[in-house]
N, C-alpha and C. Protein backbone atom coordinates (compact mmCIF):
# COMPACT_ATOMS: atom_id res chain seq x y z
N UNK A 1 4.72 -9.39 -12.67
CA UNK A 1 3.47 -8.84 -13.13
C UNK A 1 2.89 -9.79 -14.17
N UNK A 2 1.39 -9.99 -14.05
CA UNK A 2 1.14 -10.76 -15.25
C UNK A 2 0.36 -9.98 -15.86
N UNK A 3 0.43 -10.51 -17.32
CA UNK A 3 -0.11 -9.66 -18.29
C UNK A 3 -2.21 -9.70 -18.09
N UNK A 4 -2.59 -9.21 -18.67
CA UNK A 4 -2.28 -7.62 -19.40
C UNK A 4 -2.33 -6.45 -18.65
N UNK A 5 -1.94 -6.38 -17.46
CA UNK A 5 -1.88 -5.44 -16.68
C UNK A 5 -1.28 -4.11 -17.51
N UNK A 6 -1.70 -3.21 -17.12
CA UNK A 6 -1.20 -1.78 -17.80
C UNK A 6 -0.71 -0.61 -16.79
N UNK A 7 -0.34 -1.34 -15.41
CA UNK A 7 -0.16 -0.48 -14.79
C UNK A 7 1.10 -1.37 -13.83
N UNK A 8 2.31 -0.58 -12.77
CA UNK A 8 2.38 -1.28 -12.26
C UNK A 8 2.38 -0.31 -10.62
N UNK A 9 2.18 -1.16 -9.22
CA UNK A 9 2.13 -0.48 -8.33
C UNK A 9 3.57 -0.24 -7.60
N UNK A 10 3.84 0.57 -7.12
CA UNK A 10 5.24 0.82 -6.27
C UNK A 10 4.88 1.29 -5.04
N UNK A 11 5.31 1.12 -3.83
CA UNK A 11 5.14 1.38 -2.65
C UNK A 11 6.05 2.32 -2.22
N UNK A 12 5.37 3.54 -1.41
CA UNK A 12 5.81 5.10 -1.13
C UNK A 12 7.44 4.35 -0.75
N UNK A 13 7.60 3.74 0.21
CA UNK A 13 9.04 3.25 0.64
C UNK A 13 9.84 2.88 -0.09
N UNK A 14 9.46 2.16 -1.68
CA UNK A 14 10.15 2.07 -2.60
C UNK A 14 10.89 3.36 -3.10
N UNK A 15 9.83 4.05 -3.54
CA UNK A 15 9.87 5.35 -4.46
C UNK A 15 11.17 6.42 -3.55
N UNK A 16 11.11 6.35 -2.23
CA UNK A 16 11.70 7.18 -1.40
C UNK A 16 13.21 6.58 -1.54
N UNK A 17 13.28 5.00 -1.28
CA UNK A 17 14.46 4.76 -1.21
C UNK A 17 15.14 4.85 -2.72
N UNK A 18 14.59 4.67 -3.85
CA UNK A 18 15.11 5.02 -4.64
C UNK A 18 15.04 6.17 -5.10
N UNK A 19 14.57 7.50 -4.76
CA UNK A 19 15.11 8.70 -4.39
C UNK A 19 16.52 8.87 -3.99
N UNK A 20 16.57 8.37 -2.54
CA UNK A 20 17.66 8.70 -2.05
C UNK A 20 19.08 7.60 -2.17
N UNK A 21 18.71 6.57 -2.81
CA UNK A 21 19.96 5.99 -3.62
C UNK A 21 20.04 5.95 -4.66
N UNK A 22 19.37 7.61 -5.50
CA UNK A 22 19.06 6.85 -6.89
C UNK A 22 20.71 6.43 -8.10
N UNK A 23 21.25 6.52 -7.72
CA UNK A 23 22.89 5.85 -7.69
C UNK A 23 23.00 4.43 -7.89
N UNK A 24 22.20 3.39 -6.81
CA UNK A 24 22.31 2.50 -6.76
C UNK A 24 20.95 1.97 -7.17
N UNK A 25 20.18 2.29 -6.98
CA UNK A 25 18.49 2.18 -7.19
C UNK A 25 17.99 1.82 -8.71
N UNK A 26 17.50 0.00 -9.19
CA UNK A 26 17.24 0.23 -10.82
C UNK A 26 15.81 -0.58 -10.24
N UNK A 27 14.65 -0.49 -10.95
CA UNK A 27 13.69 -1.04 -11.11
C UNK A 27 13.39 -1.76 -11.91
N UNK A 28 13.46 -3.40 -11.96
CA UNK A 28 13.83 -4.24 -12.75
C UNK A 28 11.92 -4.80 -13.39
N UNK A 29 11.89 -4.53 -13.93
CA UNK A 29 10.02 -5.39 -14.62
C UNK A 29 10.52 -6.67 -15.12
N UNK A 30 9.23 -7.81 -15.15
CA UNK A 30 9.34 -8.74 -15.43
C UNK A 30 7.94 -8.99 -16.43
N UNK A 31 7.72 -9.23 -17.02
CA UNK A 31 5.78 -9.28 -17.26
C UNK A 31 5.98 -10.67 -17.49
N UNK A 32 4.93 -11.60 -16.89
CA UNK A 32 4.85 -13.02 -16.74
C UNK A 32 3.26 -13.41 -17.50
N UNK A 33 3.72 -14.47 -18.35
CA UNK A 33 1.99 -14.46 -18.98
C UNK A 33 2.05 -16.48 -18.73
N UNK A 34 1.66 -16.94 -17.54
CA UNK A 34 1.63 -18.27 -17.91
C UNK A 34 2.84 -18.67 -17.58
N UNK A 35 3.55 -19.45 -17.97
CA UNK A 35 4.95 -20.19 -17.97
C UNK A 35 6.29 -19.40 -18.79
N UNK A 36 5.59 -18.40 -19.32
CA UNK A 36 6.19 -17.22 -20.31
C UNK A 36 6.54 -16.13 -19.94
N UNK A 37 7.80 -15.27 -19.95
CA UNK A 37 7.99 -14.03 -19.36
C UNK A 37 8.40 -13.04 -20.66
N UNK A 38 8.72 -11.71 -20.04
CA UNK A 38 9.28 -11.01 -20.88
C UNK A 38 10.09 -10.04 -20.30
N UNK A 39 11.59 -10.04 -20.49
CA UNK A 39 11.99 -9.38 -19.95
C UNK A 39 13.33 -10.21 -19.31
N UNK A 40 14.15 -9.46 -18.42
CA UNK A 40 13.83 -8.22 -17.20
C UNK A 40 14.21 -6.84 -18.26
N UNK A 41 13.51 -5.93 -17.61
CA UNK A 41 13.84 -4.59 -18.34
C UNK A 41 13.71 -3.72 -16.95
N UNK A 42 15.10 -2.74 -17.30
CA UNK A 42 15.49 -2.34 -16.23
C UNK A 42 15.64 -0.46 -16.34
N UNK A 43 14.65 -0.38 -15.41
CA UNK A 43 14.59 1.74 -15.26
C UNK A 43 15.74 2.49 -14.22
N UNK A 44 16.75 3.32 -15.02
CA UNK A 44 17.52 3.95 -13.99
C UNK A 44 16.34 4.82 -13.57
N UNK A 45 17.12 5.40 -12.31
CA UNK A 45 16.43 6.95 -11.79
C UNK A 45 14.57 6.79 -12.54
N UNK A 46 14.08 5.68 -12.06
CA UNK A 46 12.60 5.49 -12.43
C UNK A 46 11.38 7.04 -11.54
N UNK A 47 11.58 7.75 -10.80
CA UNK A 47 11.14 8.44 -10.01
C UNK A 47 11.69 9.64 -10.29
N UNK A 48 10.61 10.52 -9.89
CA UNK A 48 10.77 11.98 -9.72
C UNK A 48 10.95 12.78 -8.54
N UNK A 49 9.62 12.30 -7.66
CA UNK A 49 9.24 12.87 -6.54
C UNK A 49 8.55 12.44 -6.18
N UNK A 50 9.10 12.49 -4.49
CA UNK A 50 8.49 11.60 -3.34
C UNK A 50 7.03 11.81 -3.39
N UNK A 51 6.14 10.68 -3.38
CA UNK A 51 4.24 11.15 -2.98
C UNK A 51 3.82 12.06 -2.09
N UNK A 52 3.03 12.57 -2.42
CA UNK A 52 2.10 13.40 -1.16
C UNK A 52 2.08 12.48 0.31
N UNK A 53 2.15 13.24 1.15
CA UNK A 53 1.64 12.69 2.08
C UNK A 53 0.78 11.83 2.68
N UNK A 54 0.41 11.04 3.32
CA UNK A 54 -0.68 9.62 3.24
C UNK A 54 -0.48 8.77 1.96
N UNK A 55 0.19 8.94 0.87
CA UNK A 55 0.36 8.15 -0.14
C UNK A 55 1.14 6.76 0.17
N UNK A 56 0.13 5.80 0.17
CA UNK A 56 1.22 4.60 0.52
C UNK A 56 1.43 4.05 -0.95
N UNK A 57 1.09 4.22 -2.02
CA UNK A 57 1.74 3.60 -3.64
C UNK A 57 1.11 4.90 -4.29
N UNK A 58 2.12 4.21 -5.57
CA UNK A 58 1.26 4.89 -6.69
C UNK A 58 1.30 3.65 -8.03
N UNK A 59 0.11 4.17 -8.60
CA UNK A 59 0.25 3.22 -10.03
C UNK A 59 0.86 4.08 -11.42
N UNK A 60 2.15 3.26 -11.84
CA UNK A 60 2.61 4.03 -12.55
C UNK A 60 2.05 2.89 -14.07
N UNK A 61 2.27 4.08 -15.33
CA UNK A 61 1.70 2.96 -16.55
C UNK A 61 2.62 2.09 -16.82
N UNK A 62 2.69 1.21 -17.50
CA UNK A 62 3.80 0.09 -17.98
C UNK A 62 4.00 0.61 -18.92
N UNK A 63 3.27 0.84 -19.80
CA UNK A 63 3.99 1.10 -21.09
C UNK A 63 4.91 2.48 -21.32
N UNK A 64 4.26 3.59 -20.06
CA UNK A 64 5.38 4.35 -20.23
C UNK A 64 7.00 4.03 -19.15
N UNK A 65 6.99 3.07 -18.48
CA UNK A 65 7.95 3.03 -18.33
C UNK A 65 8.88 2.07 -18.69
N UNK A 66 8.25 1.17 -19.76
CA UNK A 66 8.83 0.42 -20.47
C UNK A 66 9.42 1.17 -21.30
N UNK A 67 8.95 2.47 -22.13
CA UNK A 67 9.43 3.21 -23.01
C UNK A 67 10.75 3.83 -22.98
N UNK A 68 10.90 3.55 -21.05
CA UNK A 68 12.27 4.25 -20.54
C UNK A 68 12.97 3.52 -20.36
N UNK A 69 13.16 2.10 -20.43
CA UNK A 69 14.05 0.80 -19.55
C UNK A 69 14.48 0.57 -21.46
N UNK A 70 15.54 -0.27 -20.27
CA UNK A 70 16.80 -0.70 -21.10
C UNK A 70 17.23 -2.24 -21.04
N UNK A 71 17.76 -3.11 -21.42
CA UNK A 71 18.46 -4.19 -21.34
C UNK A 71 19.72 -4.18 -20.36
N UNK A 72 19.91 -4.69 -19.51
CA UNK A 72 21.60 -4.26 -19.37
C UNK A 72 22.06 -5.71 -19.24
């Protein structure tokens, strides 16, 4: 992702498979500004529930799920 984006997109097939492995399933961010990164910061169990129907993404905020990620 490069900055200053405030959002990031996930694709319904993402969201589903990490539903159903959310065991194995981490969502790693990177934010890239230039030759410069930040990160990786990494979301367990990032998802709640699968999209509505016809939903092929959703835009989730960065900053709230930065608020949830961790270092590992």
């Amino acid at each position: 992702m490069r900055k200053p984006q405030s959002a990031i997109t996930v694709s319904r097939n993402e969201i589903i498979d990490g539903l159903n492995r959310s065991d194995q399933f981490i969502l790693a961010i990177v934010i890239v500004d230039g030759d410069s990164h930040q990160g990786p910061y990494y979301l367990k169990n990032p998802f709640s529930q699968v999209p509505e129907f016809g939903v092929a993404s959703i835009n989730d905020n960065l900053e709230n799920l930065l608020s949830r990620a961790e270092s590992l």
